[in-house]
C-alpha atoms as a PDB file:
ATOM      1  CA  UNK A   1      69.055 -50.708  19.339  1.00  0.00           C
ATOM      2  CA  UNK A   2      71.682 -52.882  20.860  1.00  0.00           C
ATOM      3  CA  UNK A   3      73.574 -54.254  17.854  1.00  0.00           C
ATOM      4  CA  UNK A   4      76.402 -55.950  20.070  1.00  0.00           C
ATOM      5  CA  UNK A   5      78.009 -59.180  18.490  1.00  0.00           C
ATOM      6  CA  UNK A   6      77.050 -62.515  20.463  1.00  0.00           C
ATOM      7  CA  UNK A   7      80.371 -64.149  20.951  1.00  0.00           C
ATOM      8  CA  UNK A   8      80.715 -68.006  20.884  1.00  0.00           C
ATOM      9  CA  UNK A   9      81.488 -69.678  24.032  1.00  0.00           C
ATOM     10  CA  UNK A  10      80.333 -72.949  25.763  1.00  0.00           C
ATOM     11  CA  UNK A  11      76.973 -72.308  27.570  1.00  0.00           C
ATOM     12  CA  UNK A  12      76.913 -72.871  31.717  1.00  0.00           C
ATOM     13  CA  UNK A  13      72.871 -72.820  31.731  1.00  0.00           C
ATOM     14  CA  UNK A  14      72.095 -75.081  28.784  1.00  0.00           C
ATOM     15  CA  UNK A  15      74.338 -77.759  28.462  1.00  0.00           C
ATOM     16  CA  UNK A  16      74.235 -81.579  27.989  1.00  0.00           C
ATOM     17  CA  UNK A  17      77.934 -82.652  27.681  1.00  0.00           C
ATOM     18  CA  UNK A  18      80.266 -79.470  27.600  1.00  0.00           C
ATOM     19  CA  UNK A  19      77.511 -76.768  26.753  1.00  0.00           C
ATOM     20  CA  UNK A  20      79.133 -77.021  22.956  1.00  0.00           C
ATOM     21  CA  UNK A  21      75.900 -77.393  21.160  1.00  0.00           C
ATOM     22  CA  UNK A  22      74.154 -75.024  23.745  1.00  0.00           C
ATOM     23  CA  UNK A  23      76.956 -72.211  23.043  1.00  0.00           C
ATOM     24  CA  UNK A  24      76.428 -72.829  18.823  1.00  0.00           C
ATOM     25  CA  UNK A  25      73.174 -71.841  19.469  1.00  0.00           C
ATOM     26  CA  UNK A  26      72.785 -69.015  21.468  1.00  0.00           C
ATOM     27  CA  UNK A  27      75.389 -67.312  18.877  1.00  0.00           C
ATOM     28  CA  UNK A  28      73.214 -67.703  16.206  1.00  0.00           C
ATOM     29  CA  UNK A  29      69.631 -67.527  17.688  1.00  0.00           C
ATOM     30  CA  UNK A  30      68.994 -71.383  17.659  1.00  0.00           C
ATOM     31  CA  UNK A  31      67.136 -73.545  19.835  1.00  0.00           C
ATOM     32  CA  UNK A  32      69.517 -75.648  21.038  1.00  0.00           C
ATOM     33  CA  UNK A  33      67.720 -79.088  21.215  1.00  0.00           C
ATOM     34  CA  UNK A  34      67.054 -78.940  17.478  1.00  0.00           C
ATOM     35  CA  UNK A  35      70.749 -78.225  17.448  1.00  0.00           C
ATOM     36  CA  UNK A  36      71.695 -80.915  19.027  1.00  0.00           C
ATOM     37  CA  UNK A  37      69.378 -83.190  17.101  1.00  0.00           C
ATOM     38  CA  UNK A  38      71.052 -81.773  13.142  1.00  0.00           C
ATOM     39  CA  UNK A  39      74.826 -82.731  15.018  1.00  0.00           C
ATOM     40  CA  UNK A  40      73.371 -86.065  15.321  1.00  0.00           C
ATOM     41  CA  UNK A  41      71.809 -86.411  12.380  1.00  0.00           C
ATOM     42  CA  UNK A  42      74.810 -85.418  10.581  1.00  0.00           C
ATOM     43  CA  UNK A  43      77.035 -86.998  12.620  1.00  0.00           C
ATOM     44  CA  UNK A  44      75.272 -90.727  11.799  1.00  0.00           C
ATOM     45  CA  UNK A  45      74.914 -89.643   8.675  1.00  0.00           C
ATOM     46  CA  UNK A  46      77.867 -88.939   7.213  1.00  0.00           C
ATOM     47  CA  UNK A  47      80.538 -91.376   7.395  1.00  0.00           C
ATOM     48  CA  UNK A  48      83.077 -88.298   6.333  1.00  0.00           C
ATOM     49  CA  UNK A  49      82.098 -85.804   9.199  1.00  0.00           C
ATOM     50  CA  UNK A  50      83.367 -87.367  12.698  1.00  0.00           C
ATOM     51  CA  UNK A  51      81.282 -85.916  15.123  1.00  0.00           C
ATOM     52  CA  UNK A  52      82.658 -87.596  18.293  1.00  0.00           C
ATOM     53  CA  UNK A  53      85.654 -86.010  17.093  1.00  0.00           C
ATOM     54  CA  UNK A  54      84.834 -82.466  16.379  1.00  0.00           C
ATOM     55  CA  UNK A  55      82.883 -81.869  19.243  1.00  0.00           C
ATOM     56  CA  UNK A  56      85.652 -82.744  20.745  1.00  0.00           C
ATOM     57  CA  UNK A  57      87.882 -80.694  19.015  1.00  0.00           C
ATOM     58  CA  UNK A  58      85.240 -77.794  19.610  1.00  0.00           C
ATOM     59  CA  UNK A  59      85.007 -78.478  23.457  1.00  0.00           C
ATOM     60  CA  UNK A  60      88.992 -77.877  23.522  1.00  0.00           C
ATOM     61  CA  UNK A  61      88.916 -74.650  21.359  1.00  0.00           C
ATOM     62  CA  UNK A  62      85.441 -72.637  22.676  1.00  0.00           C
ATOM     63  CA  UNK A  63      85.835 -71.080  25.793  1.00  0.00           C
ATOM     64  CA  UNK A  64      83.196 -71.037  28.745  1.00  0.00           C
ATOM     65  CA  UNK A  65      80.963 -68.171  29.156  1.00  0.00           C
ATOM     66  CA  UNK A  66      82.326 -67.102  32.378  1.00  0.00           C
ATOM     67  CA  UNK A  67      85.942 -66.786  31.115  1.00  0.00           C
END
C-alpha cells in the first residue's frame, strides 16, 4: 500500500489562474471545480475573508509541481 504524503503545490495540468485551487485539491482528494466553486462562494460571501487577496497570497507561497 503506498501511504506516501501528497504534498501541496500549484497544479500544471488543472489550472484556471495559477493552478492554486487545482493544487488544494489534488492534496486532499477534491474535485477541483467544486473547489473552485466553495472559494467563490466564500469569497462573495463573506465580507471578512478576502479572497482576491489570499489567493493571492497562496499563489506567492505554494510552489509549482515541477519545482
Amino acid at each position: 500500500m503506498n501511504t506516501t504524503p501528497r504534498t501541496l503545490s500549484r497544479s500544471l495540468n488543472d489550472r484556471m489562474i495559477a493552478g492554486v485551487m487545482g493544487g488544494i485539491a489534488h492534496r486532499f482528494g477534491w474535485n477541483p471545480t467544486l473547489a473552485r466553486i466553495l472559494f467563490v462562494l466564500i469569497s462573495i460571501g463573506s465580507a471578512a475573508f478576502p479572497g482576491i487577496l489570499v489567493y493571492l497570497l497562496l499563489w506567492l507561497l505554494i510552489p509549482n509541481e515541477a519545482d
